[in-house]
PDB file of N, CA and C in Angstrom:
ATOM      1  N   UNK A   1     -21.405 -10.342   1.159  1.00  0.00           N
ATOM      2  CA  UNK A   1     -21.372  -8.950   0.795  1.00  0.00           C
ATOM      3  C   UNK A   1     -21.709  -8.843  -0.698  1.00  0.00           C
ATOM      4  N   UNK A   2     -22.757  -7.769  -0.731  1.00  0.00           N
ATOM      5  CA  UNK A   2     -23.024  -7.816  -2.191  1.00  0.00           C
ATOM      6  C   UNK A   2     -21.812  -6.441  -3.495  1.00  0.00           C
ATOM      7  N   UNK A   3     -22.204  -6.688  -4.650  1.00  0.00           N
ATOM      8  CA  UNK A   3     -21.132  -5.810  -5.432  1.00  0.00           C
ATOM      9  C   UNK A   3     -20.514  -4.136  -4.856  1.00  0.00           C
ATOM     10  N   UNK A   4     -21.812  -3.939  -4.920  1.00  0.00           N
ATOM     11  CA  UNK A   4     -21.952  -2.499  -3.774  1.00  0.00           C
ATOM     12  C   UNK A   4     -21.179  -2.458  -2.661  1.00  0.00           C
ATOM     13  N   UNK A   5     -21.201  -3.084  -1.752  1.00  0.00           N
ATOM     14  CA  UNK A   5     -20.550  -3.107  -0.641  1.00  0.00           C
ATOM     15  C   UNK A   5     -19.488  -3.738  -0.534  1.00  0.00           C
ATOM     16  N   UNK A   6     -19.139  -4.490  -1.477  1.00  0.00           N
ATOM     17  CA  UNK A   6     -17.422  -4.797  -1.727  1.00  0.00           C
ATOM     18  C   UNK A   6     -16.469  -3.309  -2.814  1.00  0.00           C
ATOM     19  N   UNK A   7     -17.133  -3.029  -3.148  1.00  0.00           N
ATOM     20  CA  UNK A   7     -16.631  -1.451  -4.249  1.00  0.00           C
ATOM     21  C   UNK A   7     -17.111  -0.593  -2.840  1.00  0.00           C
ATOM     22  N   UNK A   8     -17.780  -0.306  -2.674  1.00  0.00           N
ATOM     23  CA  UNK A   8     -17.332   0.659  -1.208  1.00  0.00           C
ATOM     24  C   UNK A   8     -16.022   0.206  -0.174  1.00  0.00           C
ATOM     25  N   UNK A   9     -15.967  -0.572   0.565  1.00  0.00           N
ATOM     26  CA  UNK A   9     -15.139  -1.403   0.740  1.00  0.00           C
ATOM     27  C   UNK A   9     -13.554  -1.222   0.399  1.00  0.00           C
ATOM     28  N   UNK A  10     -13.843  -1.793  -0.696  1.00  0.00           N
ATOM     29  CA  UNK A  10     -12.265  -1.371  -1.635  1.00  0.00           C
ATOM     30  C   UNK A  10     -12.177   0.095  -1.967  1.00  0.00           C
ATOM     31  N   UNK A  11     -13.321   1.095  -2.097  1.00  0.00           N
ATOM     32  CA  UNK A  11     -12.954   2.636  -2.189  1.00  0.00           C
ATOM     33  C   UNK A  11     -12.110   2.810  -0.767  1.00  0.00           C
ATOM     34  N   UNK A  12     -12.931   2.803   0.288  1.00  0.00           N
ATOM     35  CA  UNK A  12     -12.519   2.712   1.536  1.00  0.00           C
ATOM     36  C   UNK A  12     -11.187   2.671   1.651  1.00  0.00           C
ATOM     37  N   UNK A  13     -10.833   1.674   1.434  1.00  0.00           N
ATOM     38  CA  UNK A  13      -9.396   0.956   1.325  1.00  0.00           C
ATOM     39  C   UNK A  13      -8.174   1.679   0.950  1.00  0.00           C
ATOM     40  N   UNK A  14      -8.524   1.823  -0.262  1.00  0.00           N
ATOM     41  CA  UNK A  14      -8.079   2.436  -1.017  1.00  0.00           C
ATOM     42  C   UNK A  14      -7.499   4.162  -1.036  1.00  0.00           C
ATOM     43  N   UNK A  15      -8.794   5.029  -0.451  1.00  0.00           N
ATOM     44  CA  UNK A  15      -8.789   6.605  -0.079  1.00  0.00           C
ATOM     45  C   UNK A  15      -7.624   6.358   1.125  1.00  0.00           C
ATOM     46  N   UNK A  16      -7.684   5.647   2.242  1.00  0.00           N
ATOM     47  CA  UNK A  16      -7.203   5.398   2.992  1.00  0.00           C
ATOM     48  C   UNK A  16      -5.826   5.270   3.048  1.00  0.00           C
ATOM     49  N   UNK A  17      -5.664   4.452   2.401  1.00  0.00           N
ATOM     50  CA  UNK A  17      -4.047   4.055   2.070  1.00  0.00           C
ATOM     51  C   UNK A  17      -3.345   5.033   1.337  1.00  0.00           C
ATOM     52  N   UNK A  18      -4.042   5.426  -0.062  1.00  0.00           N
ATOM     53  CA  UNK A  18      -3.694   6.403  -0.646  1.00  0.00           C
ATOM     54  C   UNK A  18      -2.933   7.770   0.156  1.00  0.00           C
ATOM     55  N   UNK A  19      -4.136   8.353   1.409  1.00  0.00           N
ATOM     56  CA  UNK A  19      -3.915   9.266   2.432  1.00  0.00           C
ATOM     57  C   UNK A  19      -2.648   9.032   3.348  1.00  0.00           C
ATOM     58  N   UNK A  20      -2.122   7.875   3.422  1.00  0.00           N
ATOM     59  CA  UNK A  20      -1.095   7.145   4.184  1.00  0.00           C
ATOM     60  C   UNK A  20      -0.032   7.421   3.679  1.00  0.00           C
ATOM     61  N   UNK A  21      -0.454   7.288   2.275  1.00  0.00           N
ATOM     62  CA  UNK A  21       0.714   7.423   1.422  1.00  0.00           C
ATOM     63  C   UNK A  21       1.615   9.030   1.018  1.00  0.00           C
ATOM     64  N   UNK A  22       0.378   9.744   0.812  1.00  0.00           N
ATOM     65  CA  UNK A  22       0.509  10.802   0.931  1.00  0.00           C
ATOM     66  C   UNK A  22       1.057  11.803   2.123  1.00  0.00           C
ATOM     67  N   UNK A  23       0.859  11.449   3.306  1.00  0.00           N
ATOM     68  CA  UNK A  23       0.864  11.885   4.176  1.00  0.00           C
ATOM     69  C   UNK A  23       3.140  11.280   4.894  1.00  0.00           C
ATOM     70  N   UNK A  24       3.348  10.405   4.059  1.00  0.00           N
ATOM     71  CA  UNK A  24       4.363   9.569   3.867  1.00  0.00           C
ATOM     72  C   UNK A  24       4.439   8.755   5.402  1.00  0.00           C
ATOM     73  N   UNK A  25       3.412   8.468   5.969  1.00  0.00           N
ATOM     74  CA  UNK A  25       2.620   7.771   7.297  1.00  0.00           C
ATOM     75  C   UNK A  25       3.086   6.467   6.913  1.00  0.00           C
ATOM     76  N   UNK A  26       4.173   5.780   7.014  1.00  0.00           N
ATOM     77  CA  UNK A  26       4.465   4.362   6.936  1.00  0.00           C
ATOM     78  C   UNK A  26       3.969   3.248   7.642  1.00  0.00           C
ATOM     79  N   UNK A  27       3.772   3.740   9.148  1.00  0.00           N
ATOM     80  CA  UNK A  27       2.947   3.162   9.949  1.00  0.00           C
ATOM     81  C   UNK A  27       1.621   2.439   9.532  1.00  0.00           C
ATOM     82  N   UNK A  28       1.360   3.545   9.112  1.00  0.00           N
ATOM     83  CA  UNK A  28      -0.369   3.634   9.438  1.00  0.00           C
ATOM     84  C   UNK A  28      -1.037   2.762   7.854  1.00  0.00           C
ATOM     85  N   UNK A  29       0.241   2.975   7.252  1.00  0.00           N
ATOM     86  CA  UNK A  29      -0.305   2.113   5.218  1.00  0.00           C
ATOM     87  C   UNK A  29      -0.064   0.879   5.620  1.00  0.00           C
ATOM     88  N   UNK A  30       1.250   0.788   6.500  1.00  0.00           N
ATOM     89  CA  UNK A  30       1.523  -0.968   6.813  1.00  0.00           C
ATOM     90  C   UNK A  30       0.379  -1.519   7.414  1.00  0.00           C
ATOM     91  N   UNK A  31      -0.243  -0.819   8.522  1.00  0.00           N
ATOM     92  CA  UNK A  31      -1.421  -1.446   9.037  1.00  0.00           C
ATOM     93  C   UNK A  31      -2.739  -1.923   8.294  1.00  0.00           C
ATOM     94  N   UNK A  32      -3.019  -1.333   7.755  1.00  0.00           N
ATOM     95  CA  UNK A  32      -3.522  -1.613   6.275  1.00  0.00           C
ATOM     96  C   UNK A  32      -4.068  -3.124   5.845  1.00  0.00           C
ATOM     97  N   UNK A  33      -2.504  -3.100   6.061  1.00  0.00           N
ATOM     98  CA  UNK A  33      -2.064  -5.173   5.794  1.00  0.00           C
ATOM     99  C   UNK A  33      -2.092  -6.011   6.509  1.00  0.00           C
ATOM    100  N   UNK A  34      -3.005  -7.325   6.030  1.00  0.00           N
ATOM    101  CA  UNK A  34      -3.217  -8.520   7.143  1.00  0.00           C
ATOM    102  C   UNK A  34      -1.976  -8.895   7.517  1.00  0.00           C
ATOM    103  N   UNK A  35      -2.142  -9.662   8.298  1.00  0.00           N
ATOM    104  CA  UNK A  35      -0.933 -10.463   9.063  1.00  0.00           C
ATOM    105  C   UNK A  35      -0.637 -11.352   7.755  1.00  0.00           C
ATOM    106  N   UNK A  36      -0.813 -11.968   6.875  1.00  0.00           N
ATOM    107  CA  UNK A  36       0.059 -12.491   5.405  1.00  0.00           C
ATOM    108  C   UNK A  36      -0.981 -12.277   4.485  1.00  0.00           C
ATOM    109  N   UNK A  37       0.331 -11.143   4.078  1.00  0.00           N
ATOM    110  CA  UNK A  37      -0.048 -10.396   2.636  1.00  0.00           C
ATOM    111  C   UNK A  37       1.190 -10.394   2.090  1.00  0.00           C
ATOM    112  N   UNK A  38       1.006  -9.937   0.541  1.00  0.00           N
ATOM    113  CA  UNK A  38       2.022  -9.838  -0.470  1.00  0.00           C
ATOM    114  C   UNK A  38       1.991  -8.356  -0.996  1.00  0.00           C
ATOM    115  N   UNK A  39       2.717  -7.599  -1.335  1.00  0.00           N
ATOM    116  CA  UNK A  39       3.035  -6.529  -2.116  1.00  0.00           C
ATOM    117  C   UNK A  39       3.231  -6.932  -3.314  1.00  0.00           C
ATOM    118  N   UNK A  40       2.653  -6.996  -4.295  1.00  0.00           N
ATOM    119  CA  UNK A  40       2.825  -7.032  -5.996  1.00  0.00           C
ATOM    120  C   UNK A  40       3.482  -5.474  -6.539  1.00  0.00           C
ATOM    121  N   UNK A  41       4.519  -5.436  -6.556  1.00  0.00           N
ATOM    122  CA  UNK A  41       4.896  -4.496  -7.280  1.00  0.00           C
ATOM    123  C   UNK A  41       5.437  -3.911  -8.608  1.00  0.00           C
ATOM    124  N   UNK A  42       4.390  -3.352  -9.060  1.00  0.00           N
ATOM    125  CA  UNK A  42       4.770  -3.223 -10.637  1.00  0.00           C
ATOM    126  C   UNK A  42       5.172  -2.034 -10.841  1.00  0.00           C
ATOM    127  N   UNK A  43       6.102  -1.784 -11.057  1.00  0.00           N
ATOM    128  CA  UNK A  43       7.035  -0.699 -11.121  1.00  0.00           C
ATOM    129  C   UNK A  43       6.363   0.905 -10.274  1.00  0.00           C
ATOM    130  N   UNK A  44       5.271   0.632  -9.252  1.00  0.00           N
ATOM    131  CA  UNK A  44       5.035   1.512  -8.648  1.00  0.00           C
ATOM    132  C   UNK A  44       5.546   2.467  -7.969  1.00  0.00           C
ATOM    133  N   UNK A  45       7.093   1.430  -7.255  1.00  0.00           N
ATOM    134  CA  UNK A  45       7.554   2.162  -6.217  1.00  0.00           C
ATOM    135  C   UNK A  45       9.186   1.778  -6.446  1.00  0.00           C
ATOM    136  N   UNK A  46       9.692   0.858  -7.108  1.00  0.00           N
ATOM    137  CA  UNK A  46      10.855   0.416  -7.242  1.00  0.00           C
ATOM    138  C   UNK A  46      11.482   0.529  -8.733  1.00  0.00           C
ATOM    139  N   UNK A  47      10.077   0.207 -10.015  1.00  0.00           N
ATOM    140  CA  UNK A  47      10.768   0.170 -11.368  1.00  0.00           C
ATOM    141  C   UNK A  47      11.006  -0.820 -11.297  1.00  0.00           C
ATOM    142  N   UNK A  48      10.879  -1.843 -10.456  1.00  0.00           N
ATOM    143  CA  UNK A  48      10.743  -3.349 -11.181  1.00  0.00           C
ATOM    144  C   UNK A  48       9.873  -4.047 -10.645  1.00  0.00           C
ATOM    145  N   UNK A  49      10.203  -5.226 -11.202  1.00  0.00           N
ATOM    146  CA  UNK A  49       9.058  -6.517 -10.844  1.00  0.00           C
ATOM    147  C   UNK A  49       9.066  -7.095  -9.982  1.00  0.00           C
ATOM    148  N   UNK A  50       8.763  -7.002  -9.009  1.00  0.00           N
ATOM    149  CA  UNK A  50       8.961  -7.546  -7.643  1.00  0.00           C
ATOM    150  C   UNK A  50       7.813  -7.834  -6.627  1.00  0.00           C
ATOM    151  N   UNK A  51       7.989  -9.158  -5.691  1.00  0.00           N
ATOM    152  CA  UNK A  51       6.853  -9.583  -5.126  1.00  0.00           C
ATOM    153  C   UNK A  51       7.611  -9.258  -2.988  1.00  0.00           C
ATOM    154  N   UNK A  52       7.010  -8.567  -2.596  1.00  0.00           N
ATOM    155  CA  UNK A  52       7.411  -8.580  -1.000  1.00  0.00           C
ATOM    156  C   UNK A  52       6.003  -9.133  -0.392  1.00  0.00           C
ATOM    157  N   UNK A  53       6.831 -10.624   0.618  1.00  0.00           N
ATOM    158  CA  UNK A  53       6.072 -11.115   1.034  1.00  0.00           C
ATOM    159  C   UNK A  53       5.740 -10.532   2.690  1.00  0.00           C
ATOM    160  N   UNK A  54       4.878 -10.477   3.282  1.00  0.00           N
ATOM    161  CA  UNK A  54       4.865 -10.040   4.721  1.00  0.00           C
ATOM    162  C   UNK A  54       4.491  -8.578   5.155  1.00  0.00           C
ATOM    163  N   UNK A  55       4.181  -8.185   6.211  1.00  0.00           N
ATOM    164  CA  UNK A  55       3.556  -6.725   6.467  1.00  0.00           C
ATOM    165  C   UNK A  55       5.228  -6.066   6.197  1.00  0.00           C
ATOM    166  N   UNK A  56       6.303  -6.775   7.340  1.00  0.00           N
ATOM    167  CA  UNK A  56       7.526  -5.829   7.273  1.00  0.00           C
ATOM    168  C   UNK A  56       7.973  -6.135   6.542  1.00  0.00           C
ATOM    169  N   UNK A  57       8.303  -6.987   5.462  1.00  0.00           N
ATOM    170  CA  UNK A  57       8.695  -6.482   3.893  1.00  0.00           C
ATOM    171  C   UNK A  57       7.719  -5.323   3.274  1.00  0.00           C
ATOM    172  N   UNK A  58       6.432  -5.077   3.563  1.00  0.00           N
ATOM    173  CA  UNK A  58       5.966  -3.976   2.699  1.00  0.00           C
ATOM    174  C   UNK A  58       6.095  -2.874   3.584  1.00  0.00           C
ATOM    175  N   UNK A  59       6.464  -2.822   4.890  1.00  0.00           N
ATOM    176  CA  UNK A  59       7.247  -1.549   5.578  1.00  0.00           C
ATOM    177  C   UNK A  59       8.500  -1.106   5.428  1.00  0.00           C
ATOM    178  N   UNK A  60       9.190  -2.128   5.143  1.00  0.00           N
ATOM    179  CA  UNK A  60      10.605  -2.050   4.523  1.00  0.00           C
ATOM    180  C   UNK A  60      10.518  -0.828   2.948  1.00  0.00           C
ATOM    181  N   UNK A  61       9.673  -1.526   2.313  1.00  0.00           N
ATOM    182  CA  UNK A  61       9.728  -1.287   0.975  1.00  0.00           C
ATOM    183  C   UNK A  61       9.162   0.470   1.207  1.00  0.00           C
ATOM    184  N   UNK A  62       8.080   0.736   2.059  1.00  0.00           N
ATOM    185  CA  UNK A  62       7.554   1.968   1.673  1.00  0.00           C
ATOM    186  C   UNK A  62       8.196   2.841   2.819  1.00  0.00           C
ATOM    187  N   UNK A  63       9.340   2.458   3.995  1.00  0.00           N
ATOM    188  CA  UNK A  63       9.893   3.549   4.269  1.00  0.00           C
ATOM    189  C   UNK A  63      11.320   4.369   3.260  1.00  0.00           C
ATOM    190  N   UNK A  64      11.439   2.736   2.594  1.00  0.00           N
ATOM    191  CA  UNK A  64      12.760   3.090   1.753  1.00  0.00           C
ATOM    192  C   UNK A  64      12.055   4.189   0.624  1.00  0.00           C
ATOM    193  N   UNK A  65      10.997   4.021   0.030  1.00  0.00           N
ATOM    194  CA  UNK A  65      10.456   4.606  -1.139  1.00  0.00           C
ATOM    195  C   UNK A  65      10.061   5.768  -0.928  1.00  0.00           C
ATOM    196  N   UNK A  66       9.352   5.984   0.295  1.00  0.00           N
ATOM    197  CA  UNK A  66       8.666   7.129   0.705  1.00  0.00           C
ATOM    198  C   UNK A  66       9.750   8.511   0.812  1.00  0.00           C
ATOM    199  N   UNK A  67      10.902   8.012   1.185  1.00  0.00           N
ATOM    200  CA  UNK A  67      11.324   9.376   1.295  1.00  0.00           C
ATOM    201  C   UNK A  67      12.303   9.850   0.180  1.00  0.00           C
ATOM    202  N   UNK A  68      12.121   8.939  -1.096  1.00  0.00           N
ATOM    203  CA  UNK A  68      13.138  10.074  -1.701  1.00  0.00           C
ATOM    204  C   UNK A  68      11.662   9.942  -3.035  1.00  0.00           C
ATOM    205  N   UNK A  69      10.490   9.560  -3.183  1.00  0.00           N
ATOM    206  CA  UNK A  69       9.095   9.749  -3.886  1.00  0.00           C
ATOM    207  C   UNK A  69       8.094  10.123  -3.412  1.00  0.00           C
ATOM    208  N   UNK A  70       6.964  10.977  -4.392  1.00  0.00           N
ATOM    209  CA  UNK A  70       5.698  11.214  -3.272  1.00  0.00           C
ATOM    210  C   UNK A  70       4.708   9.860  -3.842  1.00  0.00           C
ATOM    211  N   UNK A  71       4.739   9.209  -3.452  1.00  0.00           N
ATOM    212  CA  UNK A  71       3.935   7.964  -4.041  1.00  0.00           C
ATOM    213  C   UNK A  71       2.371   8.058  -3.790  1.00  0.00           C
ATOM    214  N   UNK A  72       1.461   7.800  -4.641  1.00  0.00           N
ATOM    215  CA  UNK A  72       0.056   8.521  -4.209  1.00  0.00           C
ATOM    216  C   UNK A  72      -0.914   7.750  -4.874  1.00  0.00           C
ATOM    217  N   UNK A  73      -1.933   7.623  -4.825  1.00  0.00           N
ATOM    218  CA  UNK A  73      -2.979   6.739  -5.554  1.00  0.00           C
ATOM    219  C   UNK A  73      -3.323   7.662  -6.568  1.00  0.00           C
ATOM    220  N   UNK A  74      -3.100   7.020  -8.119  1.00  0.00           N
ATOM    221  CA  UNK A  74      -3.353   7.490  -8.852  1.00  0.00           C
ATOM    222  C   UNK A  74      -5.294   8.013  -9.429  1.00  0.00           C
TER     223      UNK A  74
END
């Protein structure tokens, strides 16, 4: 894949999840995520530094977050 089509790609990605997020669709952002992935979280959603390993650690993390933040792609 050339530069172009990896930056589309990641826009893709990105609008997407964002919309997930927005929409506070927990489901549908977790899906998102391969079968092993990591959540890097920099004070996005928690205020601290923290690494969640796995799809349901990052479902964990964004049903807890989602409902008392509107969390959104900046």
């Amino acid at each position: 894949m050339d530069v172009t089509g990896a930056r589309h790609l990641l826009s893709a990605w990105i609008d997407a999840f964002g919309a997930s997020l927005e929409r506070r669709d927990v489901d549908d952002a977790t899906a998102r995520f391969g079968d092993e992935c990591d959540w890097r979280d920099l004070v996005a959603s928690t205020w601290n530094l923290r690494t969640f390993e796995g799809r349901e650690a990052i479902r964990s993390l964004l049903a807890k977050t989602s409902t008392g933040s509107r969390m959104s792609v900046i």
